[in-house]
Protein backbone atom coordinates (compact mmCIF):
# COMPACT_ATOMS: atom_id res chain seq x y z
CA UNK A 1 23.19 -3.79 -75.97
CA UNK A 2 24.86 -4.21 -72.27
CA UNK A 3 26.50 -7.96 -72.35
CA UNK A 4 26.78 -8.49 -68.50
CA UNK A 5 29.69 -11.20 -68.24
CA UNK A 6 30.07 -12.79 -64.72
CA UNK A 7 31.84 -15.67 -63.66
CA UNK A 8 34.10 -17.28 -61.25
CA UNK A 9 36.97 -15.49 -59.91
CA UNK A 10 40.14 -16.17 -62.87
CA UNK A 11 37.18 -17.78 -65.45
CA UNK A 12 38.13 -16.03 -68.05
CA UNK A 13 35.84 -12.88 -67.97
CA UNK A 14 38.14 -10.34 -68.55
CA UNK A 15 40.26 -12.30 -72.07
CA UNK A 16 36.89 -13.15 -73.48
CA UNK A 17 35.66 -9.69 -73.40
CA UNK A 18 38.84 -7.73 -74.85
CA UNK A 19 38.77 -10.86 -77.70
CA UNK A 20 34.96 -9.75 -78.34
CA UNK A 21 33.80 -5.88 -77.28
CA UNK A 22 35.14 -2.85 -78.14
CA UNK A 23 34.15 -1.08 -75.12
CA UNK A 24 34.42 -2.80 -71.58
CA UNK A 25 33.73 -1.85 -67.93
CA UNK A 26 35.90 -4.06 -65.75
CA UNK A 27 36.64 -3.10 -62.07
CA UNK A 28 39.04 -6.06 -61.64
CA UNK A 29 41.81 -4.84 -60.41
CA UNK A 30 39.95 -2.93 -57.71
CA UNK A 31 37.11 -5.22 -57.17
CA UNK A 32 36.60 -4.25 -52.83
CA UNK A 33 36.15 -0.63 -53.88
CA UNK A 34 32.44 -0.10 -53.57
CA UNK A 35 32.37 3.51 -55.08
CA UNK A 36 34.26 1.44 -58.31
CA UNK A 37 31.42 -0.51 -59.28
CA UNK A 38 28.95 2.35 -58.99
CA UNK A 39 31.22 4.09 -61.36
CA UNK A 40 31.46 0.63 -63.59
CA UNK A 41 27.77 1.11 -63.66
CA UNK A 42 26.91 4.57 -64.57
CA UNK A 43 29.74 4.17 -67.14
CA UNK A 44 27.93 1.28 -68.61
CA UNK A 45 24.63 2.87 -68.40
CA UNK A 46 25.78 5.91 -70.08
CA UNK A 47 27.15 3.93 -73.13
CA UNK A 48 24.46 2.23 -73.32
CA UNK A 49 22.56 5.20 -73.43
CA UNK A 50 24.48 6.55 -76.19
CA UNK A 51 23.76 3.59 -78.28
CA UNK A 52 27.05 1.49 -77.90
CA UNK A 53 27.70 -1.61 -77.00
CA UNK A 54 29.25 -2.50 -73.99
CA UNK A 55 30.28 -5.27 -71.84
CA UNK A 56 29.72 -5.24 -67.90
CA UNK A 57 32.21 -7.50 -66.34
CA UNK A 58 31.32 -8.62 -62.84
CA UNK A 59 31.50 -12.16 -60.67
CA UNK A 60 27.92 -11.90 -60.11
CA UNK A 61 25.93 -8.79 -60.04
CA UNK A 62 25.33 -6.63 -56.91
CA UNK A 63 21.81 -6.14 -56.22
CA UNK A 64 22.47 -2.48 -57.64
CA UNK A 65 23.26 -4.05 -61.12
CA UNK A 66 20.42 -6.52 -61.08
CA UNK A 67 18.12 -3.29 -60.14
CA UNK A 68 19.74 -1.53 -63.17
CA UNK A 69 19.89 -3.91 -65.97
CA UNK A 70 16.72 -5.80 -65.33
CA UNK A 71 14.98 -1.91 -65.65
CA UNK A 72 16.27 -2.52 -69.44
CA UNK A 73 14.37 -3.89 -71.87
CA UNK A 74 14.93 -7.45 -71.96
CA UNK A 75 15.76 -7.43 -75.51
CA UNK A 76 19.15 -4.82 -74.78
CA UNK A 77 20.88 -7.04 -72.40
CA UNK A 78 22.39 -10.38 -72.54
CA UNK A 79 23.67 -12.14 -69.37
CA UNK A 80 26.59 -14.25 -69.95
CA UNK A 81 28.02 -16.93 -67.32
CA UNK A 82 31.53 -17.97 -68.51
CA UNK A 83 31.48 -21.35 -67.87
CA UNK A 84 34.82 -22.54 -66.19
CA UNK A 85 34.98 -25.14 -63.36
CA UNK A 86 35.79 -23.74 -59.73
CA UNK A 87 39.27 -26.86 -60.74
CA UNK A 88 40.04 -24.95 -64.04
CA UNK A 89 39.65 -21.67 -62.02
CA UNK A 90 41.78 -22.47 -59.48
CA UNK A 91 44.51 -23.64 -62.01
CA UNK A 92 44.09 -20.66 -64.03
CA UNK A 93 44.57 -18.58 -60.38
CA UNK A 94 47.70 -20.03 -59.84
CA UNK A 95 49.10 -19.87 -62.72
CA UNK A 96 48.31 -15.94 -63.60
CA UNK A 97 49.91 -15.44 -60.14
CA UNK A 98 48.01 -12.41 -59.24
CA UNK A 99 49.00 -11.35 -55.31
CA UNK A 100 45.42 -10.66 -54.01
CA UNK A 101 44.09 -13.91 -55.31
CA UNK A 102 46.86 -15.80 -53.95
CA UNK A 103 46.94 -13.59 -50.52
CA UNK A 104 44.38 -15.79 -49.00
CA UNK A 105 43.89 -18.37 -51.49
CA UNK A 106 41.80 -20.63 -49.48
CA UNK A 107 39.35 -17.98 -49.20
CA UNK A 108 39.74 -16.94 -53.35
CA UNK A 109 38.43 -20.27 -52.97
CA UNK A 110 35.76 -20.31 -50.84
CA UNK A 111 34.16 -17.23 -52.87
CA UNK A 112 34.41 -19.31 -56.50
CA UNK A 113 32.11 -21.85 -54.68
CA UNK A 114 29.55 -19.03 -53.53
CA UNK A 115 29.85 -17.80 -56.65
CA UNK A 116 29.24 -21.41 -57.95
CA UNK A 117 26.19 -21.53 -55.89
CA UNK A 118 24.78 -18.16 -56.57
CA UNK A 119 24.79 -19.15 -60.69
CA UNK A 120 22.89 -22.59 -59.98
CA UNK A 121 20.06 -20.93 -57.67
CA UNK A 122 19.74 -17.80 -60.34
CA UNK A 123 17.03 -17.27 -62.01
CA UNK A 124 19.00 -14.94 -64.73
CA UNK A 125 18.82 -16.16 -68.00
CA UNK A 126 22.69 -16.79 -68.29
CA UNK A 127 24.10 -17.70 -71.99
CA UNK A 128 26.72 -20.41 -71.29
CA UNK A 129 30.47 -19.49 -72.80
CA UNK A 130 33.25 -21.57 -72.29
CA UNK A 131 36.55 -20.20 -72.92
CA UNK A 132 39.23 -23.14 -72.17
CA UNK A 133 39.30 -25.38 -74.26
CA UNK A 134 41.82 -28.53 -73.64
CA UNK A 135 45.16 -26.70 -75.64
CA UNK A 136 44.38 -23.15 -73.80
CA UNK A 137 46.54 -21.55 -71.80
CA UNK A 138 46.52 -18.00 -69.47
């Protein structure tokens, strides 16, 4: 099964996965490398392939992963939205801290609300996860 997890920039993507998969494909880190998420990709593929389970961690899939997973059979993926506000994001940005996020926040901000928009005009069959709860903290 490939669990593709998406969601907004500092949703939660990344703790929920390492709380619930053994193996995970996360380009985080070094998210504007474009040769990185073709790697994230085949490396998903291939573990798929080999009968594991693995989740696919990405804000919102390039048309190259929509291409890919959607060749699947429907019943071997799962699309997951982690379902944090763009005003829980935005604390959760600021208090991680992370330099690139916080570089330009106003435009870390700007791409949670495309993000925002892409999810409510998809036609993916998202599973809704929340992961903050009132008492949790990054």
């Amino acid at each position: 099964m490939v669990y593709v997890v998406c969601g907004l920039i500092a949703a939660g993507k990344s703790s929920y996965c390492k709380r619930n998969f053994a193996v995970v494909y996360d380009t985080d880190e070094l998210r504007s490398n474009h040769h990185l998420k073709e790697k994230q990709l085949r490396n998903t593929l291939f573990q798929h392939a080999i009968g594991k389970d693995v989740a696919h961690i990405t804000c919102y899939p390039t048309s190259e992963e929509l291409e890919a997973f959607r060749a699947l059979p429907p019943e071997e993926i799962s699309w997951i939205w982690i379902d944090t506000s763009e005003a829980q994001a935005k604390k959760n940005i600021m208090e991680r801290g992370r330099a690139r996020d916080l570089a330009n926040l106003r435009e870390t901000l700007a791409r949670n609300h495309e993000l925002m928009g892409k999810f409510y005009s998809s036609d993916i069959p998202f599973k809704l996860v929340q992961v903050f709860d009132d008492g949790e903290r990054w």
